[in-house]
Protein backbone atom coordinates (compact mmCIF):
# COMPACT_ATOMS: atom_id res chain seq x y z
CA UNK A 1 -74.41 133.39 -29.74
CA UNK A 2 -78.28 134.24 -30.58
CA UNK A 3 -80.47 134.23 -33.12
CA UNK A 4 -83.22 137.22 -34.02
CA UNK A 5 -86.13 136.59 -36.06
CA UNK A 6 -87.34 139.90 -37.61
CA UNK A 7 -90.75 140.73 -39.73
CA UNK A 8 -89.72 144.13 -41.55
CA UNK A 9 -93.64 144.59 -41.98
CA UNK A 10 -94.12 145.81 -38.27
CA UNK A 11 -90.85 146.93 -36.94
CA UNK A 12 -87.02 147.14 -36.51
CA UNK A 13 -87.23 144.92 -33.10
CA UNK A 14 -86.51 141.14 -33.78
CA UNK A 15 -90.30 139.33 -33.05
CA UNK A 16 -87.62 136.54 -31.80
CA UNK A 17 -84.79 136.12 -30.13
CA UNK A 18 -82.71 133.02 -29.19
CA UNK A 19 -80.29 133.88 -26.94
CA UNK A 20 -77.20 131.75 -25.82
CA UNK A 21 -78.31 129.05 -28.54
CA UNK A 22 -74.03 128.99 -28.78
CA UNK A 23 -71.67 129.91 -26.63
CA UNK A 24 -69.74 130.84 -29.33
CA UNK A 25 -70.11 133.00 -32.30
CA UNK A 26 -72.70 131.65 -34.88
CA UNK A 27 -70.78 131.35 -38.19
CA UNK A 28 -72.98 130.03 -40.94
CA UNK A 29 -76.41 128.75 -40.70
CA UNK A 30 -78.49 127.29 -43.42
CA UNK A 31 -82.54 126.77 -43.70
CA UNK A 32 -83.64 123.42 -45.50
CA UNK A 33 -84.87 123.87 -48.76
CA UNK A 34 -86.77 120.50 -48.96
CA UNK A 35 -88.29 120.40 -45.15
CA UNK A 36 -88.44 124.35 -44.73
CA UNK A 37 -89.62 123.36 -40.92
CA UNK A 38 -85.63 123.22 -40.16
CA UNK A 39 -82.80 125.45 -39.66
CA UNK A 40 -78.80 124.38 -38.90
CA UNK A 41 -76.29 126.53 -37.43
CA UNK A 42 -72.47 126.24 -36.72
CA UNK A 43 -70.67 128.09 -34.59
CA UNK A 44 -67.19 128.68 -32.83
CA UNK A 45 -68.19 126.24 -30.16
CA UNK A 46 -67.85 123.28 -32.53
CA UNK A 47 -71.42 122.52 -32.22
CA UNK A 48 -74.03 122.01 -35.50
CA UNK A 49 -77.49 122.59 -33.92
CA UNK A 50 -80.53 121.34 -35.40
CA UNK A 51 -83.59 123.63 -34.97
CA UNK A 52 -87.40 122.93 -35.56
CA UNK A 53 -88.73 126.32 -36.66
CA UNK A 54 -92.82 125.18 -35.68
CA UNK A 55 -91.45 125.36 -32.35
CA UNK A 56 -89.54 128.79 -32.72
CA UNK A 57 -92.27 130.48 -34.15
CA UNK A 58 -95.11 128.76 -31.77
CA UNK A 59 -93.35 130.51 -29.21
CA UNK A 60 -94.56 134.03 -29.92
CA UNK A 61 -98.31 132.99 -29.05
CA UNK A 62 -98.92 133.12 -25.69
CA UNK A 63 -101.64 130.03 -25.63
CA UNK A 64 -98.79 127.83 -27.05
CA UNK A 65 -96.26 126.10 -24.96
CA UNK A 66 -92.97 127.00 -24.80
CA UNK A 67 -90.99 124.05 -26.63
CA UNK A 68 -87.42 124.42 -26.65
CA UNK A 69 -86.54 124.83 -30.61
CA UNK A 70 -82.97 122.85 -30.70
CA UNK A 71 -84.07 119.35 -31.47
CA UNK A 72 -80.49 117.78 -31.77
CA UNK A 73 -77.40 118.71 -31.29
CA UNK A 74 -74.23 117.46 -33.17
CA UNK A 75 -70.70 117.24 -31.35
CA UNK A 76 -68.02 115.85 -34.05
CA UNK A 77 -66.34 118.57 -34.70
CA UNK A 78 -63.22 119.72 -33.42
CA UNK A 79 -62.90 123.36 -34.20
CA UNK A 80 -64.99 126.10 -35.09
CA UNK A 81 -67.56 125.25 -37.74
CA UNK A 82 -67.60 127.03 -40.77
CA UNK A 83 -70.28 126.01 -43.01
CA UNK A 84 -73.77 123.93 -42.55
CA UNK A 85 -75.53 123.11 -45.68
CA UNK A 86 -79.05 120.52 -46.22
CA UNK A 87 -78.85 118.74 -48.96
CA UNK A 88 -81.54 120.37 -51.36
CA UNK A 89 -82.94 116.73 -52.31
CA UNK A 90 -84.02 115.09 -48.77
CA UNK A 91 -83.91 117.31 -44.99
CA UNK A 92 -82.40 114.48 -43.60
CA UNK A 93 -79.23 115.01 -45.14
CA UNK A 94 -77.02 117.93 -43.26
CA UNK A 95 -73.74 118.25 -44.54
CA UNK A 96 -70.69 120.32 -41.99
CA UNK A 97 -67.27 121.75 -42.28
CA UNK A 98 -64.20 122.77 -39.96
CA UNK A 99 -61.60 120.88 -39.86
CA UNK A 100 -63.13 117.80 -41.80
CA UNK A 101 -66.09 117.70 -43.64
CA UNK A 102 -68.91 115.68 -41.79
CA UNK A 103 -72.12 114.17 -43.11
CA UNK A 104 -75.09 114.03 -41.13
CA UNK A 105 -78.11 111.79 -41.89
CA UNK A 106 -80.54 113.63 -39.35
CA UNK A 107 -82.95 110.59 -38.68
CA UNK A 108 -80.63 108.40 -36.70
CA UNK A 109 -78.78 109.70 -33.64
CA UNK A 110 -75.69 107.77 -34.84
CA UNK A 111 -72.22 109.76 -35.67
CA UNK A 112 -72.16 111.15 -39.29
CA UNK A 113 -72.04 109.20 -41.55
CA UNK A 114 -68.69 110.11 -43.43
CA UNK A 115 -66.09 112.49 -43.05
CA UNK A 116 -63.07 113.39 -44.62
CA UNK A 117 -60.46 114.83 -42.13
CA UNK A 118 -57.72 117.23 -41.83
CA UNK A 119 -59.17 119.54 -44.78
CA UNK A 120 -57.85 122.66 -42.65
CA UNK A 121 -60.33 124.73 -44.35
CA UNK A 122 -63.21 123.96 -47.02
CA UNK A 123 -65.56 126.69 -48.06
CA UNK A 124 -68.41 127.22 -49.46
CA UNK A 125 -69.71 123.77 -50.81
CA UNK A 126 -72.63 123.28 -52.44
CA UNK A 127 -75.14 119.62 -53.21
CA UNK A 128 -75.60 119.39 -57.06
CA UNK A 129 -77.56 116.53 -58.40
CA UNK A 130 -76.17 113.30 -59.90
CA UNK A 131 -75.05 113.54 -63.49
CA UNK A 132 -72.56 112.15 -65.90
CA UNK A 133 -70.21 115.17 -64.88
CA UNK A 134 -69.58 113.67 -61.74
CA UNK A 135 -69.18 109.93 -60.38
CA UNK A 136 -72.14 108.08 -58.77
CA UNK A 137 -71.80 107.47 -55.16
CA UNK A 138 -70.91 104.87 -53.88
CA UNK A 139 -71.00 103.51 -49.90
CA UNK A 140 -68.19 105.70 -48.81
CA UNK A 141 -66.81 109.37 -49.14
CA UNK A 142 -64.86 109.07 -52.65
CA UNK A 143 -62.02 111.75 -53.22
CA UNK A 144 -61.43 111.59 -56.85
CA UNK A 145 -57.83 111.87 -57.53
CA UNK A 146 -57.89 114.07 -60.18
CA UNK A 147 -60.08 116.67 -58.83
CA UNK A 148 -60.00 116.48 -55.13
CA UNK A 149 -61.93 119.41 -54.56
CA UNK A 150 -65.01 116.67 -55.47
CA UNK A 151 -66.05 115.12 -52.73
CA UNK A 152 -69.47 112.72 -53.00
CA UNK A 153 -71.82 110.96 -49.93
CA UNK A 154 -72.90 107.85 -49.94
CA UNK A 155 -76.75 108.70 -51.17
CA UNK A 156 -77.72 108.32 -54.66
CA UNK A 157 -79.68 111.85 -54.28
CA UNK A 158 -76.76 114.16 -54.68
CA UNK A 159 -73.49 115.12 -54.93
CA UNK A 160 -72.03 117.75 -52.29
CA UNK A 161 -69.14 119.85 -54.30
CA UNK A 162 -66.81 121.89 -52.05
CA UNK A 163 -63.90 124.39 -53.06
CA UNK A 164 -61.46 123.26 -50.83
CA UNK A 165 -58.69 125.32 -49.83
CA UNK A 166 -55.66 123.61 -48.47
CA UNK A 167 -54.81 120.16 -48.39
CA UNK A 168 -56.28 116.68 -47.82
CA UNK A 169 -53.73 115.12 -45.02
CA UNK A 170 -54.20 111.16 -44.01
């Protein structure tokens, strides 16, 4: 349900705290590797929140004003979310699961962008890069056959893996 922010260097006390950024548990959350200015959570309340850190962290200065630090928040899912990951090549890119796997594009306040439903459960995932070891992407979520624990976007910048456990329904 909240958030701390600690710096071991001058304490055990969180410097901040978010509190009721959920109001459910907070199950996964996952900081962007290529804009490091964001953070994603997912929690039992079926929301994915988008937060800009420059505004959690210009909080603790007094001569700053307060900014609330959730700058969007996404509403697709259906159940609890279990994993948020950024794709490692472009911010914009948020990737979700629960009970289907949703992909975000992060610039445009438009539903994801794909999702595969009724995956009951698929965890961890990961974003590798194109190669020859997997297919190229194409405009729509491809579920190859063969291996349908490989699941690719529609973004020539990567492809997001997951271990699925369960099965794909229709």
């Amino acid at each position: 349900r909240q958030l701390c922010f600690w710096d071991i260097r001058i304490g055990s006390n969180p410097v901040i705290l978010l509190k009721e950024l959920h109001s459910g548990d907070i199950n996964t959350m996952d900081w962007s590797e290529a804009n490091t200015n964001y953070l994603a959570t997912g929690s039992n309340d079926c929301l994915v929140k988008l937060l800009d850190l420059r505004k959690v962290f210009a909080s603790i200065h007094a001569d700053q004003k307060k900014e609330h630090p959730v700058v969007a928040t996404l509403h697709e899912h259906t159940s609890k979310v279990q994993t948020v990951k950024f794709s490692p090549f472009n911010w914009k890119y948020l990737a979700s699961t629960g009970e289907a796997i949703y992909f975000w594009n992060l610039e445009e306040a438009l539903p994801p962008q794909n999702s595969v439903l009724d995956l009951h459960q698929a965890d961890p995932f990961l974003w590798l890069e194109n190669s020859k070891e997997y297919p190229e992407t194409t405009r729509s979520i491809q579920c190859n056959s063969l291996n349908p624990n490989l699941v690719s976007t529609q973004e020539r910048e990567g492809v997001l893996v997951l271990k699925h456990i369960g099965h794909i329904g229709q």
